[in-house]
Every structure is written in structure tokens, then in C-alpha cells.
Protein backbone atom coordinates (compact mmCIF):
# COMPACT_ATOMS: atom_id res chain seq x y z
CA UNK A 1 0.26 13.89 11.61
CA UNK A 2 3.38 12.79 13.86
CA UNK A 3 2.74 9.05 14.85
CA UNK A 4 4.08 7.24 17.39
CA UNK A 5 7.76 6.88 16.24
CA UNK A 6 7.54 10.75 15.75
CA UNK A 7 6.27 10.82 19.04
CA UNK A 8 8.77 8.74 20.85
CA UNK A 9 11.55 10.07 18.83
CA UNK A 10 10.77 13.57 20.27
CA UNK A 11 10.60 12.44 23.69
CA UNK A 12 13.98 10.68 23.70
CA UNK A 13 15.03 13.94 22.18
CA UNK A 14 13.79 16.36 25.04
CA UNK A 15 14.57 14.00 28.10
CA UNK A 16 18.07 14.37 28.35
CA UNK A 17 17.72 18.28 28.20
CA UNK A 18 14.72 18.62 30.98
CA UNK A 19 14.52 15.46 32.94
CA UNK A 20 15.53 16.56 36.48
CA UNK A 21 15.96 20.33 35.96
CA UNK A 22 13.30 23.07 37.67
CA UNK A 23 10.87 25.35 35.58
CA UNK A 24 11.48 28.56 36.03
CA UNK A 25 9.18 30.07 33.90
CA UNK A 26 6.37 29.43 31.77
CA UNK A 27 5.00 31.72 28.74
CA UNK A 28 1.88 30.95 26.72
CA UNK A 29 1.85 33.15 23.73
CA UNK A 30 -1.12 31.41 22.69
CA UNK A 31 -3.53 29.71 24.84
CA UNK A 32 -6.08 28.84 21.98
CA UNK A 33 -4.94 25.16 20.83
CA UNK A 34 -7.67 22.75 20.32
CA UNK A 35 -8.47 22.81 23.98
CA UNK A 36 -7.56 26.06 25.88
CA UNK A 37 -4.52 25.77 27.90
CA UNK A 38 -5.28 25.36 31.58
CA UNK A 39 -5.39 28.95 32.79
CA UNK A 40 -3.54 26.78 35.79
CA UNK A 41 -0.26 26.11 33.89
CA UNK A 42 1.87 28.89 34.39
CA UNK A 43 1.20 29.65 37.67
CA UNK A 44 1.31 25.23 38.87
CA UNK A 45 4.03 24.05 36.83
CA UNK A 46 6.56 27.23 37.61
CA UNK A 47 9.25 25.96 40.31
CA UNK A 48 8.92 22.41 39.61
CA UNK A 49 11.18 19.78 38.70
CA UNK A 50 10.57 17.13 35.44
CA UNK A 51 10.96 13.97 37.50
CA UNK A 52 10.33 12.11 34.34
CA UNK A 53 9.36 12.59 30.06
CA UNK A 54 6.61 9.83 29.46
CA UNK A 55 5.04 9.00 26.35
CA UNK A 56 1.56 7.14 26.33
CA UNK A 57 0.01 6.66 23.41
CA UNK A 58 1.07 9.81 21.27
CA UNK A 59 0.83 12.11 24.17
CA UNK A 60 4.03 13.13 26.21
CA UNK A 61 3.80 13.34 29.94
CA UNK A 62 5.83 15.93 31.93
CA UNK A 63 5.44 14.21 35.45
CA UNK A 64 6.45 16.90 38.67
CA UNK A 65 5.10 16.41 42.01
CA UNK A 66 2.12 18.95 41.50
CA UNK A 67 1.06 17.77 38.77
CA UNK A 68 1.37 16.23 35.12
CA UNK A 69 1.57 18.56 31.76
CA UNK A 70 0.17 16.46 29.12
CA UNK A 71 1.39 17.49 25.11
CA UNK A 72 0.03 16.24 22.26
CA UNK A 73 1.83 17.45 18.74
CA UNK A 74 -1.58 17.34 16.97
CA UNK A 75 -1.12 17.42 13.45
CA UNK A 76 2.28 20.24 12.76
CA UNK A 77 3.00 20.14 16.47
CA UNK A 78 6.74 19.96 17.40
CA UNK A 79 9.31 20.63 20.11
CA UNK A 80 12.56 21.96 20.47
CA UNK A 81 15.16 22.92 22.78
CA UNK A 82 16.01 26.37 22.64
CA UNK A 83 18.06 29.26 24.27
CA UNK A 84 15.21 31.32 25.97
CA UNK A 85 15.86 34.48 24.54
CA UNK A 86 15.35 33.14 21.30
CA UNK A 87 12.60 35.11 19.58
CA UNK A 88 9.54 33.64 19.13
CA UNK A 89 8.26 33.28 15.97
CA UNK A 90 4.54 33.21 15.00
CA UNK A 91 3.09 29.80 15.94
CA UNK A 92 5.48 29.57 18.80
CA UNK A 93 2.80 29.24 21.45
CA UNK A 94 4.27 27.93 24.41
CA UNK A 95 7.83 28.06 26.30
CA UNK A 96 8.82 26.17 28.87
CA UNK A 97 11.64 27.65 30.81
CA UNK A 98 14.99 25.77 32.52
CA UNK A 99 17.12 28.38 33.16
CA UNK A 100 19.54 28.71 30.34
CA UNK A 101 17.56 26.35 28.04
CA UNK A 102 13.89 26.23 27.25
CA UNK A 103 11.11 23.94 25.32
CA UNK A 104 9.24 25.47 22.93
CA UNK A 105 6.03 24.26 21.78
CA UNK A 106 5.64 25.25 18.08
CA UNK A 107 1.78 24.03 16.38
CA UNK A 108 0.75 26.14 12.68
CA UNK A 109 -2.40 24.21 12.92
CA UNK A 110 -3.27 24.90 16.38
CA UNK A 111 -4.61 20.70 16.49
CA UNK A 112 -2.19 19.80 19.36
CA UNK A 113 -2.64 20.62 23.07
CA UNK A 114 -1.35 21.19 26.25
CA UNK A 115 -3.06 19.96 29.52
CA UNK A 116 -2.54 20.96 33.39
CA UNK A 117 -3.62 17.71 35.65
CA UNK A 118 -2.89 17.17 39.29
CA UNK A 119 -4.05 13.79 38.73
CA UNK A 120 -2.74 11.26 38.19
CA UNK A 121 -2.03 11.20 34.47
CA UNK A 122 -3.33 7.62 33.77
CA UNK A 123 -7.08 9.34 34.69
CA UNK A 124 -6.95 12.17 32.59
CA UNK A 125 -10.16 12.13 30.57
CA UNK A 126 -7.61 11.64 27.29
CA UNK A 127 -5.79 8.77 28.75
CA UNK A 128 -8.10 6.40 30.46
CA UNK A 129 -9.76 4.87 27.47
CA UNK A 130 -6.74 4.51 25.51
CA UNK A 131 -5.68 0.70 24.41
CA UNK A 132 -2.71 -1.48 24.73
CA UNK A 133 1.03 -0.47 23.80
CA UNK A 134 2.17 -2.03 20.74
CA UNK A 135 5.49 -1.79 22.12
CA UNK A 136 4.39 -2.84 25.95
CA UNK A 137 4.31 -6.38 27.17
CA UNK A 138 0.60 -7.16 26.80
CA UNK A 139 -0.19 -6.59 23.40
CA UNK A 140 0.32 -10.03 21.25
CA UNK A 141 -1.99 -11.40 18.33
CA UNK A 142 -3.42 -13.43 21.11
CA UNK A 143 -5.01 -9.67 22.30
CA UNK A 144 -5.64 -8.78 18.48
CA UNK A 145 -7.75 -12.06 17.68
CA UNK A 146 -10.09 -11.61 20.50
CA UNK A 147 -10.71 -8.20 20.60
CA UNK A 148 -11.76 -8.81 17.18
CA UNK A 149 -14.18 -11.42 17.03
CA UNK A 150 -17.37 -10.43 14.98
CA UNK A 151 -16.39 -7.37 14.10
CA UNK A 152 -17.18 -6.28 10.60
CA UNK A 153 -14.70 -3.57 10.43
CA UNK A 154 -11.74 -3.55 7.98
CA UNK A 155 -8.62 -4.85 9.81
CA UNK A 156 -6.81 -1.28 9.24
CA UNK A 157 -9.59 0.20 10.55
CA UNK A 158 -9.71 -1.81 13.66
CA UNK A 159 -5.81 -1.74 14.39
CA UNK A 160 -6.02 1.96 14.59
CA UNK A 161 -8.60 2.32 16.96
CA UNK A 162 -6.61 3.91 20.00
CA UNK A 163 -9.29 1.89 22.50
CA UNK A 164 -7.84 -1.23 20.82
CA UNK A 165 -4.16 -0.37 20.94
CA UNK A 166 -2.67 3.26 20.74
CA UNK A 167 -0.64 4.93 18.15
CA UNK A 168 -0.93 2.70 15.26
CA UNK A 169 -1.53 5.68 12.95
CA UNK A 170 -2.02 5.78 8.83
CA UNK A 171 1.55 4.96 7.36
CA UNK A 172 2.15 2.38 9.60
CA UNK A 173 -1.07 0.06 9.21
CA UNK A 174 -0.57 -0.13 6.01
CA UNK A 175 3.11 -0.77 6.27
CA UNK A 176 2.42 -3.41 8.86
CA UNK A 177 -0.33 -5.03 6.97
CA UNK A 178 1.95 -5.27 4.06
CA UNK A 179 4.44 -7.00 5.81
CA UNK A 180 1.83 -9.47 7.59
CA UNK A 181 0.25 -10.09 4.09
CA UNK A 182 -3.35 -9.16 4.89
CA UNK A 183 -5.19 -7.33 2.92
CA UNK A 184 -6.81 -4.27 4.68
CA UNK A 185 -10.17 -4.45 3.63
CA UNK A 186 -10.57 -7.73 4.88
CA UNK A 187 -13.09 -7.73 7.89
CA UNK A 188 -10.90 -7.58 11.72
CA UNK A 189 -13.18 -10.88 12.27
CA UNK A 190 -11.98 -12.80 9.51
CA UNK A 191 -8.36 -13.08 10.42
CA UNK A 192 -7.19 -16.05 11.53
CA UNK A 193 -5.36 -15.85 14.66
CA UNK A 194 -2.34 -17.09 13.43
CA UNK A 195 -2.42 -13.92 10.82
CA UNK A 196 -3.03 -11.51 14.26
CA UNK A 197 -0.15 -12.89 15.78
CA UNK A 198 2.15 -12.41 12.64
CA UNK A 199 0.77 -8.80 12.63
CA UNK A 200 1.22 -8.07 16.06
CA UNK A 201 5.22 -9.27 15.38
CA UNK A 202 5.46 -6.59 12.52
CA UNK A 203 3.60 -3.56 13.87
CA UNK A 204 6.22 -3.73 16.72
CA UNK A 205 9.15 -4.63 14.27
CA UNK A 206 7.61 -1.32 11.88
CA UNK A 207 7.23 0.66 14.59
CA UNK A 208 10.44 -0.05 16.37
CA UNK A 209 12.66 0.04 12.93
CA UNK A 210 10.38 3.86 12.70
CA UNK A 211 12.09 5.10 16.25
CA UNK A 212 15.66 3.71 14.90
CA UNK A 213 15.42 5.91 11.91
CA UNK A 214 14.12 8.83 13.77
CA UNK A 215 10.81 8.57 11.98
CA UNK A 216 8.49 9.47 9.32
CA UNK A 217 9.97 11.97 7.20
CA UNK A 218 6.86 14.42 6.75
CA UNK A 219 6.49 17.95 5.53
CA UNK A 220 5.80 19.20 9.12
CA UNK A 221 7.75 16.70 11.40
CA UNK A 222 10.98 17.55 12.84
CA UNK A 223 12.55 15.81 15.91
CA UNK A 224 13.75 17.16 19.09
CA UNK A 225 16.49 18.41 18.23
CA UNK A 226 15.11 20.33 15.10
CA UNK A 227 16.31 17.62 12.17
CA UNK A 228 13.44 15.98 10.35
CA UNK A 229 12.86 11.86 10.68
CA UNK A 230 13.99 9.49 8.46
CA UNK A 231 12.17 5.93 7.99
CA UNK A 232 10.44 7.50 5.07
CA UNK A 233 12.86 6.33 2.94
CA UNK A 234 12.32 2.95 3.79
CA UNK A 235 8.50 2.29 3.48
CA UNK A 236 7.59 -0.66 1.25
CA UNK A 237 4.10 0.67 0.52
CA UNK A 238 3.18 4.38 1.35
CA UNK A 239 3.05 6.63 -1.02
CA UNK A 240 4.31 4.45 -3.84
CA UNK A 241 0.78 3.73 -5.59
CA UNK A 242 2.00 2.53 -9.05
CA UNK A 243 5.09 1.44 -7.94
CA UNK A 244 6.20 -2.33 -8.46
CA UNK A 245 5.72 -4.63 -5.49
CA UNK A 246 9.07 -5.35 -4.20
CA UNK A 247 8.14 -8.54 -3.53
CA UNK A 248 5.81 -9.69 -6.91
CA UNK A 249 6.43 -6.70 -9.02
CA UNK A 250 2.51 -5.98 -9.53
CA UNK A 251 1.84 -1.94 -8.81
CA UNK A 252 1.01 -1.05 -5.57
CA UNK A 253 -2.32 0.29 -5.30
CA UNK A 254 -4.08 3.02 -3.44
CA UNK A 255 -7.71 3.04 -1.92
CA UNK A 256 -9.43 5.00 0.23
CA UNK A 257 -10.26 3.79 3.49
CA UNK A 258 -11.93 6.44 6.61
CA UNK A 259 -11.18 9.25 4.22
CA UNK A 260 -7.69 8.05 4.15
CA UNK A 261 -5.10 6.86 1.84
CA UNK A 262 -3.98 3.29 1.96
CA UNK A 263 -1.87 1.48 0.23
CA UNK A 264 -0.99 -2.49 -0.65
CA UNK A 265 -0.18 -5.21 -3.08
CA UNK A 266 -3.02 -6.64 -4.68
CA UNK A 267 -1.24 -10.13 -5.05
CA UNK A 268 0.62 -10.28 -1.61
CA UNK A 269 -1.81 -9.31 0.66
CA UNK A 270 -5.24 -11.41 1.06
């Protein structure tokens, strides 16, 4: 699934190509996604201009004076920029139109989505409960430790729960953990808050490093501009279960965790 680099990475990617320029046309191919698109769409968003490409959490918000479309990649979702008589292909599902130039919403799965609001975005049923930014102002180890007191939850569990802070998906927990030296079965309550604050300092240093690189090279992932990511080749822990520790040299280990994968150094990370 596309985290939040992927995300992000996409966004900076479509900006420069729609930001101020008027929709001319909209065609949905497909309106079955995980929610059905808003009947709404074509008719509200045609003829406005894309005063601004937002990302919040791992949704992307299309902001025009009617209204807000909100995207979410799901888990194949991506976006490209396109000439609009491109043909479609089969799990194109949505175009937006500029003109000469159009954004094409592409999802095999069918997971992601595409919302119609003329509210503001921030109320949006799929917005309002999400957490803190890892990459805004407010989030700190400070935020982490008390959020966290007497919980019994496993720390990776508890850093990706988008009502505690958004967009901290599988990969990078366990990269961030890694790199904070906690081990992530260790209950969010027993970390010290000196550990929270170390770990808040890493999941923005992964996750910003991630949107450098373009990131997460994954088998369904490709960026804006059609080119897959590329932090993948720089993880110290995902996907390399048997590998040596670059650190201690003890194999890296995988458990499962939420019917996930995770992965960490048995030695490093307590």
C-alpha cells in the first residue's frame, strides 16, 4: 500500500501540472471504488480551478472554491499526468481534464477512492478523526509519551494508529523503531519518554529521507510522473529477515504483528 512518502511524492508530482489551471472535463469510467464516486463530481468540479494540491494524512486534497475532491491511492492506486486522448486502459477509472493535459486515476484493486465535499475538507467524515502530522509542528515524543500512558498495545501498533498520528504505515514503523532501538512488541506504555522522543526524531528523519528518494519501491507504486520510488533500496530492516544486522551482525528477524510483517534486530532493539 502507498504510504505517506508515496503519498507526498505523488502530490509534489501532480502540483506543478494542475495547481491553478481549470477542469474542463471530468470522466468516471468507473464509479465503483470502495466508496461510490459522488454522483456530484462531474457535474461540481467541471469549470473549476485547483487553487491548491494538499496532502493530509495519505489522502490528497484538490481544493476549488465549490468544493474539495478528496483521493486516496488505496492499495495499487496511482496518478499520472497524461495527454487526454490517451486511451484508457482497463483500471483507468477516472480522468480529470485541463485542457491539453489530464490526471488519470488508475486503482487494479478498486481500494482507493474519490470523494466530492463542499465542505470544508478538514470535516469530511475521513478527515476529522485523523491524528497529528509526523512531519507538522506538533507532533514530538512529548505527544507520543502521553498519548500512550497505560496502554497495553505494542508500540508499532500504537504508532500506526492514524487517530494517534497519520501515515505511519508498515515499512516505516519498523524502520523507525529500528533506528530508535525499541523493540516493537514492547507495550506503547512502557517506553520511557526519552525513547518517544528519540522515535519521534527518526519517524520524521525515515519519513523525510522516504520523500527524498521518491519512496518505497513497491510492485504497484509509481510516482507522478509514472517512474517507480526509490528508498527501498535503503531500508535497514524490511524485508531482509535473515539478513545480518548492520549494526551487530545477528539476523534480522521477522514476526507477525496485526496480520502484518515486521521486522527487527533481536539484539539492538529492546
Amino acid at each position: 500500500m502507498p504510504e505517506l512518502p508515496e503519498v507526498e511524492t505523488t502530490r509534489r508530482g501532480i502540483a506543478p501540472y494542475i495547481s491553478g489551471q481549470r477542469v474542463s472535463r471530468v470522466i468516471v469510467r468507473n464509479p465503483n471504488l470502495r466508496w461510490p464516486v459522488s454522483k456530484r463530481l462531474e457535474k461540481e468540479l467541471t469549470g473549476q480551478i485547483i487553487h491548491s494540491v494538499r496532502r493530509r494524512a495519505k489522502y490528497l486534497l484538490l481544493d476549488t472554491d465549490a468544493g474539495t475532491a478528496i483521493l486516496h491511492l488505496g492499495m495499487s492506486g496511482s496518478l499520472r499526468i497524461i495527454a487526454p486522448a490517451e486511451p484508457p486502459r482497463k483500471h483507468d477509472h477516472v480522468d480529470i481534464v485541463f485542457g491539453d493535459k489530464a490526471l488519470r486515476f488508475t486503482d487494479p484493486r478498486r481500494f482507493g477512492s474519490l470523494h466530492w465535499t463542499r465542505r470544508p475538507a478538514m470535516q469530511h467524515r475521513l478527515i476529522k478523526p485523523l491524528g497529528y502530522e509526523p512531519l507538522g509542528e506538533a507532533f514530538n515524543g512529548d505527544y507520543l509519551y502521553l498519548r500512550s500512558r497505560n496502554r497495553t498495545v505494542a508500540v508499532k501498533q500504537f504508532i500506526m494508529n492514524s487517530h494517534i498520528v497519520v501515515g505511519i504505515g508498515n515499512i516505516y514503523a519498523s524502520e523507525a523503531l529500528y533506528m530508535a532501538g525499541i523493540h516493537p512488541k514492547r507495550a506503547a506504555g512502557k517506553v520511557s519518554r526519552n525513547k518517544y522522543r528519540l522515535l519521534a526524531e527518526v519517524i520524521q528523519e525515515v519519513l523525510n529521507d522516504a520523500i527524498d528518494q521518491g519512496g518505497t519501491t513497491l510492485r504497484d507504486f509509481v510516482n507522478g510522473d509514472g517512474k517507480p520510488g526509490y528508498f527501498g533500496q535503503h531500508l535497514n530492516v524490511y524485508g531482509k529477515a535473515g539478513e545480518p544486522c548492520i549494526s551487530c551482525r545477528r539476523p534480522i528477524r521477522e514476526i507477525r504483528q496485526g496480520q502484518r510483517s515486521t521486522f527487527y534486530c533481536p539484539k539492538c532493539q529492546r
